[in-house]
ModelCIF file with pLDDT and N, C-alpha, C, O atoms, coordinates in Angstrom:
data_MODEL
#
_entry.id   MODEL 
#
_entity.id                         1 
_entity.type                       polymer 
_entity.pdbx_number_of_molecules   1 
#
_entity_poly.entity_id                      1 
_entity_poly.type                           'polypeptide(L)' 
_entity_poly.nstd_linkage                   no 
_entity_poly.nstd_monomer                   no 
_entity_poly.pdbx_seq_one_letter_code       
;(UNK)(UNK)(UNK)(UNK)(UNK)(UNK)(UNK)(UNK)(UNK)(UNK)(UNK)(UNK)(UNK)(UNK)(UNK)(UNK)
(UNK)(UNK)(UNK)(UNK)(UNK)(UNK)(UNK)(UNK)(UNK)(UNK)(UNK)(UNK)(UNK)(UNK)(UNK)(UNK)
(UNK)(UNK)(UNK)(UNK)(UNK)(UNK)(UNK)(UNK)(UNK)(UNK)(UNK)(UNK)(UNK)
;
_entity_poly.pdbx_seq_one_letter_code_can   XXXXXXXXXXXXXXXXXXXXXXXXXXXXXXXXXXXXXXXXXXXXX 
_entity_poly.pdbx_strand_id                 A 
#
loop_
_entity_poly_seq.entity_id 
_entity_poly_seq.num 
_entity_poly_seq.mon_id 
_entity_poly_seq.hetero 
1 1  UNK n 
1 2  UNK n 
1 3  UNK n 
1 4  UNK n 
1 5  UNK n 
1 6  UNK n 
1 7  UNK n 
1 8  UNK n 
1 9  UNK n 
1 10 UNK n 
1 11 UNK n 
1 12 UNK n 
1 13 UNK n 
1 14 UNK n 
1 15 UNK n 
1 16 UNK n 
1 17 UNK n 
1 18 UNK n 
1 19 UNK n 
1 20 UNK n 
1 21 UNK n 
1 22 UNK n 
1 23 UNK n 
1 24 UNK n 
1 25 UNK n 
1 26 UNK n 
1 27 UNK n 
1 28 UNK n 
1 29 UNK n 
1 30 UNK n 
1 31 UNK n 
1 32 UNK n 
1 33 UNK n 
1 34 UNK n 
1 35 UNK n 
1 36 UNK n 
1 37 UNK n 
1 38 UNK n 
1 39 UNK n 
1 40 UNK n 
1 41 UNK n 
1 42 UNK n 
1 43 UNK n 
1 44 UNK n 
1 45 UNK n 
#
_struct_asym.id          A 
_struct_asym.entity_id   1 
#
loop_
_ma_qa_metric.id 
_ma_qa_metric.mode 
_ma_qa_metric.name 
_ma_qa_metric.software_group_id 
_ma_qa_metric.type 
1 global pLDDT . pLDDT 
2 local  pLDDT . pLDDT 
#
_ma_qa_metric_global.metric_id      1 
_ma_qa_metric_global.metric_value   97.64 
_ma_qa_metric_global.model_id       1 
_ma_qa_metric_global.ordinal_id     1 
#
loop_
_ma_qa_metric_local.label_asym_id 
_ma_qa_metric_local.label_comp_id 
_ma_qa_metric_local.label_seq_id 
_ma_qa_metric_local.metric_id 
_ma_qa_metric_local.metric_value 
_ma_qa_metric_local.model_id 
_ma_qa_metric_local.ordinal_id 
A UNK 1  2 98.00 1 1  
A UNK 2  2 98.00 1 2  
A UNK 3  2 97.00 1 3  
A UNK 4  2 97.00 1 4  
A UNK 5  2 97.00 1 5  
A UNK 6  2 97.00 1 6  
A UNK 7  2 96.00 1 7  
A UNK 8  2 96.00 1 8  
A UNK 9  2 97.00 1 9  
A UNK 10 2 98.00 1 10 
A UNK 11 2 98.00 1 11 
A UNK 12 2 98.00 1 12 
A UNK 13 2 98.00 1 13 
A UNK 14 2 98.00 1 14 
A UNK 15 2 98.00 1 15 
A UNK 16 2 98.00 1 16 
A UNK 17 2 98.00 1 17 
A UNK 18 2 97.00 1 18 
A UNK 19 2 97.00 1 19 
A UNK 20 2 97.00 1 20 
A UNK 21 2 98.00 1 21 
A UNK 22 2 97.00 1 22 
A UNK 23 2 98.00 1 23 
A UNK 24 2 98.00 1 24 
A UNK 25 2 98.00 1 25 
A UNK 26 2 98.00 1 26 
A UNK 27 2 98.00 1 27 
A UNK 28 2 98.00 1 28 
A UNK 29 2 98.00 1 29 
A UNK 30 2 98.00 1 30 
A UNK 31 2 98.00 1 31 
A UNK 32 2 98.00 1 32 
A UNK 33 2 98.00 1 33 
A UNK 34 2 98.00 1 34 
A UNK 35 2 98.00 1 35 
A UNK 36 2 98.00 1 36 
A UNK 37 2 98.00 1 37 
A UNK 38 2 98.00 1 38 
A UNK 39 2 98.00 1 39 
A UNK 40 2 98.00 1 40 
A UNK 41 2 98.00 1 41 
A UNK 42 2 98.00 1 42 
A UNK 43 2 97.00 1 43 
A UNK 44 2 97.00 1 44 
A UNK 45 2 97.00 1 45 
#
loop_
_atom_site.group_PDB 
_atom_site.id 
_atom_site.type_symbol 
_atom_site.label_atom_id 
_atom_site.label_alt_id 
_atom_site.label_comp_id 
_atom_site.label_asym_id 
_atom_site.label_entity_id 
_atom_site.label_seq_id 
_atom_site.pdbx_PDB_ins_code 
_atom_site.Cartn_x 
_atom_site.Cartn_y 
_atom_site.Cartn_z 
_atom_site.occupancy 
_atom_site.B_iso_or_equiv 
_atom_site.pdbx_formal_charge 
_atom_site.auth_seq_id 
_atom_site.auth_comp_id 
_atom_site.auth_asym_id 
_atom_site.auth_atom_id 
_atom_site.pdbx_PDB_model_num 
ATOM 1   N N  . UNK A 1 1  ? 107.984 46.135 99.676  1.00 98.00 ? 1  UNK A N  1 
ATOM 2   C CA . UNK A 1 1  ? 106.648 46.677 99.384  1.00 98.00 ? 1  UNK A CA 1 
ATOM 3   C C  . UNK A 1 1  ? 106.395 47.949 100.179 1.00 98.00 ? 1  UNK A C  1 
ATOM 4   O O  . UNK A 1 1  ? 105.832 48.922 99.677  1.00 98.00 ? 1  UNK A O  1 
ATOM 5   N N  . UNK A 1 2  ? 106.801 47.912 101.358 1.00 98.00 ? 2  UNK A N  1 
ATOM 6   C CA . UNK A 1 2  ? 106.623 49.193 102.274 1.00 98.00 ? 2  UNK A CA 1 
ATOM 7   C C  . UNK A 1 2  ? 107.427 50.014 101.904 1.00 98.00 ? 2  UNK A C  1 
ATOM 8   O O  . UNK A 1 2  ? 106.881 51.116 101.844 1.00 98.00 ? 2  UNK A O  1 
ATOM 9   N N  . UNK A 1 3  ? 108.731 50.050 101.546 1.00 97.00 ? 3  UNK A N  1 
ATOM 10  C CA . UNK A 1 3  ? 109.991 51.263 101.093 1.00 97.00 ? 3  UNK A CA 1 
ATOM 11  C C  . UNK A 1 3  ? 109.271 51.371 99.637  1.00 97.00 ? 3  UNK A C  1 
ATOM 12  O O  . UNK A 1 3  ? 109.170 52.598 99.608  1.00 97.00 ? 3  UNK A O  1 
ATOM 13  N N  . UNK A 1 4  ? 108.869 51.063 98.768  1.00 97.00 ? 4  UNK A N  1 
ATOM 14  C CA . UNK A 1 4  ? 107.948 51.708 97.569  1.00 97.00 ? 4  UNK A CA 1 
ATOM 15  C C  . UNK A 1 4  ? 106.385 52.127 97.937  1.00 97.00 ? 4  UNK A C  1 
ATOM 16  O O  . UNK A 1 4  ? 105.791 52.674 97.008  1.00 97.00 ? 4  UNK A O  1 
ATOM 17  N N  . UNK A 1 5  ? 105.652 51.947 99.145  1.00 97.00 ? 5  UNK A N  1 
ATOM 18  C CA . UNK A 1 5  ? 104.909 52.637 99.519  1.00 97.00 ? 5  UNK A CA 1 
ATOM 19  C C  . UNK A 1 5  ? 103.509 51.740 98.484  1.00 97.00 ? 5  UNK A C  1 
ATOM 20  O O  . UNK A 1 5  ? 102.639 52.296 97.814  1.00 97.00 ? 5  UNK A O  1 
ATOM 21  N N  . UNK A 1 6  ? 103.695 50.428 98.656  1.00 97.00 ? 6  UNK A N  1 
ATOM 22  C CA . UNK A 1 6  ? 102.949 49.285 98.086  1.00 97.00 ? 6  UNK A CA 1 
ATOM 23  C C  . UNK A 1 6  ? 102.272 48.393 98.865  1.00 97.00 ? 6  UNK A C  1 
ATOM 24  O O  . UNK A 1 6  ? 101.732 47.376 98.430  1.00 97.00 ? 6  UNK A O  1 
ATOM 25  N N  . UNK A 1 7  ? 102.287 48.806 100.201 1.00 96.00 ? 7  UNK A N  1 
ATOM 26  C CA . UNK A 1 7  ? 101.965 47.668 100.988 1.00 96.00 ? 7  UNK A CA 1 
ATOM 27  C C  . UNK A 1 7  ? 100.241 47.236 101.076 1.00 96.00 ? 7  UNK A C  1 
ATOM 28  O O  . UNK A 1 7  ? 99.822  46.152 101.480 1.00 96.00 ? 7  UNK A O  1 
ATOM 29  N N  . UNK A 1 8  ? 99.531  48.208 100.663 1.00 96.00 ? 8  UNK A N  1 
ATOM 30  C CA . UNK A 1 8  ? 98.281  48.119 100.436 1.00 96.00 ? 8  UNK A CA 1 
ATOM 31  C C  . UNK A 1 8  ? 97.944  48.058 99.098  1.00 96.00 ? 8  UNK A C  1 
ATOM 32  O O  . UNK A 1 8  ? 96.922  48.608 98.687  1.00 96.00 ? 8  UNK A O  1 
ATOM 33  N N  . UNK A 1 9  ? 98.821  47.345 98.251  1.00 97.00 ? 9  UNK A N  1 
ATOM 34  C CA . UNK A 1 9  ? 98.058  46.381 96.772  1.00 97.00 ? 9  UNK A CA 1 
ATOM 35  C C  . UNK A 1 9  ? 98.642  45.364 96.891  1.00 97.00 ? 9  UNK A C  1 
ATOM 36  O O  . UNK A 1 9  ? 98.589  44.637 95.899  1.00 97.00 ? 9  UNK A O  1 
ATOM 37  N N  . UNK A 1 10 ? 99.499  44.804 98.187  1.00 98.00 ? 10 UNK A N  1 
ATOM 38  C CA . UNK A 1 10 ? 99.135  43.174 98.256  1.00 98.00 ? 10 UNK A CA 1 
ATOM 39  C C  . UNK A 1 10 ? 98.635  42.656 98.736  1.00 98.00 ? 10 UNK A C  1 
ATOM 40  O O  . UNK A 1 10 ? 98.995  42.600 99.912  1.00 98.00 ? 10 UNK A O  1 
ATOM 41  N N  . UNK A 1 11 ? 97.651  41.985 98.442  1.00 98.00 ? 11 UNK A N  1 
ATOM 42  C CA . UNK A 1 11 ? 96.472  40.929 99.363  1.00 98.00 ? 11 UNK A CA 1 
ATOM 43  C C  . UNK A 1 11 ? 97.519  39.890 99.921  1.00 98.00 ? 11 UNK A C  1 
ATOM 44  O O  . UNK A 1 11 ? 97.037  39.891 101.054 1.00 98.00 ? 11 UNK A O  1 
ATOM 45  N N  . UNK A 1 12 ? 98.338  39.199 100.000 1.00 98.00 ? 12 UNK A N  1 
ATOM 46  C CA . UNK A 1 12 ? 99.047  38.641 100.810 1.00 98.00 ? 12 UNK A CA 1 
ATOM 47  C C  . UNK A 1 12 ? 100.339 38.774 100.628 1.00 98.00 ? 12 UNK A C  1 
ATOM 48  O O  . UNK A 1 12 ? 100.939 38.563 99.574  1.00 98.00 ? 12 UNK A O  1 
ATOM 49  N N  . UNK A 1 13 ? 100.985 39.274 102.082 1.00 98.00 ? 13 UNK A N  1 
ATOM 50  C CA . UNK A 1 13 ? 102.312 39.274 102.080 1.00 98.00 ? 13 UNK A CA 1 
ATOM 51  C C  . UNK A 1 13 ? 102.972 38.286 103.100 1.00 98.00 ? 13 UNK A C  1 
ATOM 52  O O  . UNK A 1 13 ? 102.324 37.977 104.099 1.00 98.00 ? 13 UNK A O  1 
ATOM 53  N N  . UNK A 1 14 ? 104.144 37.805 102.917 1.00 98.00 ? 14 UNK A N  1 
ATOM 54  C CA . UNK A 1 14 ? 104.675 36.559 102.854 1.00 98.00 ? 14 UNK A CA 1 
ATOM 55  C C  . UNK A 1 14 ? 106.563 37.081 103.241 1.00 98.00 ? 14 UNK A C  1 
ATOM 56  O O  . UNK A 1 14 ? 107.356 37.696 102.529 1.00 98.00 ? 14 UNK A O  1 
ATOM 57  N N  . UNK A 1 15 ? 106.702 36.594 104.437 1.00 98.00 ? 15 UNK A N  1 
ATOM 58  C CA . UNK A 1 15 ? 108.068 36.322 104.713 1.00 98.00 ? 15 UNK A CA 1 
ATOM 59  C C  . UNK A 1 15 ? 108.422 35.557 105.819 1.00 98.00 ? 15 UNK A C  1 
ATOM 60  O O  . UNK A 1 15 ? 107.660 34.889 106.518 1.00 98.00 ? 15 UNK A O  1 
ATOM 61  N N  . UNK A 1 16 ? 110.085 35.749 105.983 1.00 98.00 ? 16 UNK A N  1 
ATOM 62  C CA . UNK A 1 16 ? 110.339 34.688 106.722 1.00 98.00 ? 16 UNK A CA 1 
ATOM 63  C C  . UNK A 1 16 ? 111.066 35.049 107.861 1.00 98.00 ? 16 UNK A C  1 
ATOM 64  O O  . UNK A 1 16 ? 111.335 36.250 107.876 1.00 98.00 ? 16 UNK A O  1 
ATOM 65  N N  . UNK A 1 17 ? 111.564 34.270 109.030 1.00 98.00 ? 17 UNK A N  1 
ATOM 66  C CA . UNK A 1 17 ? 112.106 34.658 109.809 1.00 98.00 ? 17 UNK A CA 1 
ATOM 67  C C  . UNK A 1 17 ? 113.594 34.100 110.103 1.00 98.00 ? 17 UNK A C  1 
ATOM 68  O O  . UNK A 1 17 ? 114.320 34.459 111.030 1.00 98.00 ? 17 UNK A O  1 
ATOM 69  N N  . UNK A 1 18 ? 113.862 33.219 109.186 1.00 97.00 ? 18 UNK A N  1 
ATOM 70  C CA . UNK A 1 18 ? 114.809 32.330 108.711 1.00 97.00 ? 18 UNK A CA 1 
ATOM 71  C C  . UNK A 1 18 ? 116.470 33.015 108.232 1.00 97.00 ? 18 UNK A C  1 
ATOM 72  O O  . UNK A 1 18 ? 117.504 32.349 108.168 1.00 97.00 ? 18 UNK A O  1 
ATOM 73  N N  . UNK A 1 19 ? 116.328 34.601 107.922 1.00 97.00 ? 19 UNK A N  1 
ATOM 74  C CA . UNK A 1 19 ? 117.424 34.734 106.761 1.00 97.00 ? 19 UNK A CA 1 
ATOM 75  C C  . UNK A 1 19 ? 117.468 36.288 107.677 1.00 97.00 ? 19 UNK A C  1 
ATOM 76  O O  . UNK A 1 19 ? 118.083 36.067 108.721 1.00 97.00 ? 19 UNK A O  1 
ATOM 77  N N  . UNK A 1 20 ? 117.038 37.677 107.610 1.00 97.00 ? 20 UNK A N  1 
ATOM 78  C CA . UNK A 1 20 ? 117.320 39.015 108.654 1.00 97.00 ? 20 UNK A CA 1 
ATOM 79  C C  . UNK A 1 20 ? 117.184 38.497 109.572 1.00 97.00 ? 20 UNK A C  1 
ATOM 80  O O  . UNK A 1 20 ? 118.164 38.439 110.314 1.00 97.00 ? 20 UNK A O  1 
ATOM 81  N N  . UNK A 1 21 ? 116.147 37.970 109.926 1.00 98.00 ? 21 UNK A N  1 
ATOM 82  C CA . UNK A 1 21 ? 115.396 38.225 111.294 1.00 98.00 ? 21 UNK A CA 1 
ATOM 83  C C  . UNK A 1 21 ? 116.811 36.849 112.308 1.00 98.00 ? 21 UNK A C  1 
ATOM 84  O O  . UNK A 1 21 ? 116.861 36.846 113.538 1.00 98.00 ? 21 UNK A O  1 
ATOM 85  N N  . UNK A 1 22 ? 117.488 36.149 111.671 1.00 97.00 ? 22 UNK A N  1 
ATOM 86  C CA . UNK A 1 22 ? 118.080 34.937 112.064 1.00 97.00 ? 22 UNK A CA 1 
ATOM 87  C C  . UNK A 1 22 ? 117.769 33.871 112.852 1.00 97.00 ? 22 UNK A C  1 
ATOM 88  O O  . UNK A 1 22 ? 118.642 33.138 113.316 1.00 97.00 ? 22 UNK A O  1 
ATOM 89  N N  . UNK A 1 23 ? 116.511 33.703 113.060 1.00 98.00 ? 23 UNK A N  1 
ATOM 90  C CA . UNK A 1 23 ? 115.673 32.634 113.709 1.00 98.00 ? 23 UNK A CA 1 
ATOM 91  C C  . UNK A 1 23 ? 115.389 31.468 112.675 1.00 98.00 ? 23 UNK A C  1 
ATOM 92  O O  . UNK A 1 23 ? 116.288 30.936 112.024 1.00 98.00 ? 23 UNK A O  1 
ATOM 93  N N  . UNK A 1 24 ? 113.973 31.101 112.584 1.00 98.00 ? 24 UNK A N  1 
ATOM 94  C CA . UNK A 1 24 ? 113.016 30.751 112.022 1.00 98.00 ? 24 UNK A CA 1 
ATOM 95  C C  . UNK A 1 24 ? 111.933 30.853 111.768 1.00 98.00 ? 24 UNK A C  1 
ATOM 96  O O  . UNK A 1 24 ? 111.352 31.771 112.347 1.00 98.00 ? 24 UNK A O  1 
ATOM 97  N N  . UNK A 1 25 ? 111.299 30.186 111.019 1.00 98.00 ? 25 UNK A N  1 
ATOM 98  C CA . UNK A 1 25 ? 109.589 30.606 110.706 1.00 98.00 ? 25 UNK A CA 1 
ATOM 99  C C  . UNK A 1 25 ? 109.738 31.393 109.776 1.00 98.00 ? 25 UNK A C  1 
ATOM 100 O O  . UNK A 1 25 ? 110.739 31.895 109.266 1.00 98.00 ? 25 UNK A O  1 
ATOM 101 N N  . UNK A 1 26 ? 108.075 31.518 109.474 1.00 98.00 ? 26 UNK A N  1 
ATOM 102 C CA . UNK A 1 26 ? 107.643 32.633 108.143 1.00 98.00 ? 26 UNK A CA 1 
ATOM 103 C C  . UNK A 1 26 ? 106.252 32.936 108.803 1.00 98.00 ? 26 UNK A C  1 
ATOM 104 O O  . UNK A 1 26 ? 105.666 32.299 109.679 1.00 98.00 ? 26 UNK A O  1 
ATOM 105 N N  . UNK A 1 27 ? 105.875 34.107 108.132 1.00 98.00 ? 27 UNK A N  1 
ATOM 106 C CA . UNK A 1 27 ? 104.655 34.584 108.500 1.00 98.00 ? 27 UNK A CA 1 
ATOM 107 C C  . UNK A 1 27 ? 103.673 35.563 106.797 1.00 98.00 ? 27 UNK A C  1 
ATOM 108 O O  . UNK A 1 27 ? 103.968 36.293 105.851 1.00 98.00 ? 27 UNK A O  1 
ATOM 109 N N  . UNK A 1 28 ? 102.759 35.040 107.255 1.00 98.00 ? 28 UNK A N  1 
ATOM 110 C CA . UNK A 1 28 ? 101.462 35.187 106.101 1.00 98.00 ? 28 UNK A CA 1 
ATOM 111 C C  . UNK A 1 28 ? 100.820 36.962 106.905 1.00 98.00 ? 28 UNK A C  1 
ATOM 112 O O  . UNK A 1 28 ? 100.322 37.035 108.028 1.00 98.00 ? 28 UNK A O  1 
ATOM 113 N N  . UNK A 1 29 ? 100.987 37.920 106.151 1.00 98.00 ? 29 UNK A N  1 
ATOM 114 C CA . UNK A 1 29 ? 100.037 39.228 106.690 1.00 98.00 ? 29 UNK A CA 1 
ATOM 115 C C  . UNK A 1 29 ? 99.118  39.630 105.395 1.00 98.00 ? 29 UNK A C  1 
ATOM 116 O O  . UNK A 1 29 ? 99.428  39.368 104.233 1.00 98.00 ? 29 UNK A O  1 
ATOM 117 N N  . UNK A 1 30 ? 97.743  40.424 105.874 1.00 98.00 ? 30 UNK A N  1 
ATOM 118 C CA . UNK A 1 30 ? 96.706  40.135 105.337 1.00 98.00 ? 30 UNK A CA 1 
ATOM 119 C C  . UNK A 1 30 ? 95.987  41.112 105.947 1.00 98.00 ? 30 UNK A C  1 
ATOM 120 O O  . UNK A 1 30 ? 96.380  42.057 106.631 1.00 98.00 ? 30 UNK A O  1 
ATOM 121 N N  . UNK A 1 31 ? 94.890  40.782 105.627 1.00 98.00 ? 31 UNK A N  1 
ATOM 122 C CA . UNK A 1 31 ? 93.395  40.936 105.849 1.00 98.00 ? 31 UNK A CA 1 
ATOM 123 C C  . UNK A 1 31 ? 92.384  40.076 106.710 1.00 98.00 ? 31 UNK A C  1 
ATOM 124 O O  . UNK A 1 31 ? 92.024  39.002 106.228 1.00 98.00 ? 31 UNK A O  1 
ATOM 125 N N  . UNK A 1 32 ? 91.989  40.391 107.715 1.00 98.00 ? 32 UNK A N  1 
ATOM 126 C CA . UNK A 1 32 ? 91.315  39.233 108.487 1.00 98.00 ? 32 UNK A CA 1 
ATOM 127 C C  . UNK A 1 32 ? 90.585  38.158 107.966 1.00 98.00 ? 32 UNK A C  1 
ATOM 128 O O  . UNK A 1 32 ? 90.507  37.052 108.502 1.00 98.00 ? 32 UNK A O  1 
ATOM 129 N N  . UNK A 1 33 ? 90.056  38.487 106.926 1.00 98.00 ? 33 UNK A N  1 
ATOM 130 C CA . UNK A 1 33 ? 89.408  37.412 105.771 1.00 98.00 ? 33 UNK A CA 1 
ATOM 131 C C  . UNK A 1 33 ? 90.307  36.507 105.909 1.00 98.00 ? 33 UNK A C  1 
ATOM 132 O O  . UNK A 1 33 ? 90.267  35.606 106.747 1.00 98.00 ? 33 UNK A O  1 
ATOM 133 N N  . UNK A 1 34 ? 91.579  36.776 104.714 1.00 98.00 ? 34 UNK A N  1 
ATOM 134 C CA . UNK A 1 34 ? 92.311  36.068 104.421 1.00 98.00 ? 34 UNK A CA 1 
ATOM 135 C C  . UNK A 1 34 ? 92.686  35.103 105.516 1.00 98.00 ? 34 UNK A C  1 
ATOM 136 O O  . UNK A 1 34 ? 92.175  33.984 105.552 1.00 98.00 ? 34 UNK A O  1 
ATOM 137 N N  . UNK A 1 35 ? 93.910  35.661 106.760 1.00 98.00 ? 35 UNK A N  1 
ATOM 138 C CA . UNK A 1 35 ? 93.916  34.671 107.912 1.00 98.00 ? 35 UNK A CA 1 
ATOM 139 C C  . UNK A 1 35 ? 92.870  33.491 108.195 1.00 98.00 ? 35 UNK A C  1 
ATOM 140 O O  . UNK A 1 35 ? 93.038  32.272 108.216 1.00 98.00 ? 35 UNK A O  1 
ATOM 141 N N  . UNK A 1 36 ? 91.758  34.261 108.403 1.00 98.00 ? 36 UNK A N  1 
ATOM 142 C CA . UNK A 1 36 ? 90.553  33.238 108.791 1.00 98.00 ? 36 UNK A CA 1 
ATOM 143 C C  . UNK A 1 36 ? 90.520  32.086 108.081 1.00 98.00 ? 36 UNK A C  1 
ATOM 144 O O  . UNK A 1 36 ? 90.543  30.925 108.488 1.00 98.00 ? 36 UNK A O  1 
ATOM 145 N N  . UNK A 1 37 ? 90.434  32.731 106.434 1.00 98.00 ? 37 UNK A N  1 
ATOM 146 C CA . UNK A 1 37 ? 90.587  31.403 105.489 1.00 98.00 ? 37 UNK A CA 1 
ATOM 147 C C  . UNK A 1 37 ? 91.764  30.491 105.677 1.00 98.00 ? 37 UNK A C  1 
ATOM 148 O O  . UNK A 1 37 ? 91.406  29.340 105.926 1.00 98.00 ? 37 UNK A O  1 
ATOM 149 N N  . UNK A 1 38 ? 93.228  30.687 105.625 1.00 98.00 ? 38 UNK A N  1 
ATOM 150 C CA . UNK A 1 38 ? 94.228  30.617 106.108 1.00 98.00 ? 38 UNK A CA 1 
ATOM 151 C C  . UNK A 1 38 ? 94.263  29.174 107.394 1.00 98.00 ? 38 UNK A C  1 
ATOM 152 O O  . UNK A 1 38 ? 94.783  28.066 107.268 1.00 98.00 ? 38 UNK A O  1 
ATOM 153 N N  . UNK A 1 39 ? 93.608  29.670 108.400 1.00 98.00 ? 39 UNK A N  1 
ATOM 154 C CA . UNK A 1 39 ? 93.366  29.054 109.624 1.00 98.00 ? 39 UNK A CA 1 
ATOM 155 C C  . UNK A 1 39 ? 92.368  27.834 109.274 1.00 98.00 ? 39 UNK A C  1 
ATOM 156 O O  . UNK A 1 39 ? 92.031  27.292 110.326 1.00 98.00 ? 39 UNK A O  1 
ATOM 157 N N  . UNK A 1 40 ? 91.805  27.247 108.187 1.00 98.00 ? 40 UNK A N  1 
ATOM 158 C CA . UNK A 1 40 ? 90.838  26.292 107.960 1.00 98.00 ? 40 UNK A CA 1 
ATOM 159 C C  . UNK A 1 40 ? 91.132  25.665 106.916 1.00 98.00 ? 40 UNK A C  1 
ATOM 160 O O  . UNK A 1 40 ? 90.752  24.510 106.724 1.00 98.00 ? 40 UNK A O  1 
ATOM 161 N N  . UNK A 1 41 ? 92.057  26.523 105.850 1.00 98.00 ? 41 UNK A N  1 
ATOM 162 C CA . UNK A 1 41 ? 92.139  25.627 104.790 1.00 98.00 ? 41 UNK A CA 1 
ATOM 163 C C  . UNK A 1 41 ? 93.917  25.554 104.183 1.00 98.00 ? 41 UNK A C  1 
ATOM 164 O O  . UNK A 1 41 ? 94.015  25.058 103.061 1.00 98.00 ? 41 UNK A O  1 
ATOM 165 N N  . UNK A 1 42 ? 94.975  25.911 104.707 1.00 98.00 ? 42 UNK A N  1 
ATOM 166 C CA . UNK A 1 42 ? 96.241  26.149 104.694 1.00 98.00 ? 42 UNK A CA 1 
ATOM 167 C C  . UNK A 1 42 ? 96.553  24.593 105.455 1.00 98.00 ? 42 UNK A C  1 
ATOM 168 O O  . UNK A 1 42 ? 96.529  24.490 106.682 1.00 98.00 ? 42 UNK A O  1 
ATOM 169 N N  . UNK A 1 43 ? 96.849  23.405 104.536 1.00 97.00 ? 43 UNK A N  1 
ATOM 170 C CA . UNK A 1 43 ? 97.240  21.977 105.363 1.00 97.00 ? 43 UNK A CA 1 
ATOM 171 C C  . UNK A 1 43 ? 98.215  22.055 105.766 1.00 97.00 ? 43 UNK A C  1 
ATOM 172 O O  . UNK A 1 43 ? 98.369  21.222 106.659 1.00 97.00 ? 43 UNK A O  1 
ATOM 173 N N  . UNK A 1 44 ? 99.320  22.833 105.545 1.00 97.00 ? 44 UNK A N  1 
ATOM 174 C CA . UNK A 1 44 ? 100.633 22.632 106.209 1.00 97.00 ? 44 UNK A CA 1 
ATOM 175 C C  . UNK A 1 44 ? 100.617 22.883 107.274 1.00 97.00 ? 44 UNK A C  1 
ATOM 176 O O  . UNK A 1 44 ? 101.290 22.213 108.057 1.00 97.00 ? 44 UNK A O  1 
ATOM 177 N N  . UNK A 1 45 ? 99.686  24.159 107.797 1.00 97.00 ? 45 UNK A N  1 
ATOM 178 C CA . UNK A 1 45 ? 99.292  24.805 108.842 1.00 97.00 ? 45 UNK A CA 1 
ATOM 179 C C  . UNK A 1 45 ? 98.669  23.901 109.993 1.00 97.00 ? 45 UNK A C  1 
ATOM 180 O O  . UNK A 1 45 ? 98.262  24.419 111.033 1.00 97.00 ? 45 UNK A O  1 
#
């Protein structure tokens, strides 16, 4: 999304830390809205 210069028409972006990054985890980026909502109503979370 960022190398096409898209990163501001997704309301949520979504990856992981599992596969480049060679760790684990994933991470949700956003809009503070979103998180907030995220933080109250995301059950896995």
């Amino acid at each position: 999304c960022h190398e096409l210069g898209l990163q501001n028409d997704v309301d949520i972006h979504m990856g992981t830390f599992s596969k480049s990054f060679g760790v684990y985890g994933a991470y949700i980026c956003g809009s503070r809205t979103l998180i907030r909502w995220l933080v109250n109503k995301a059950r896995p979370l």
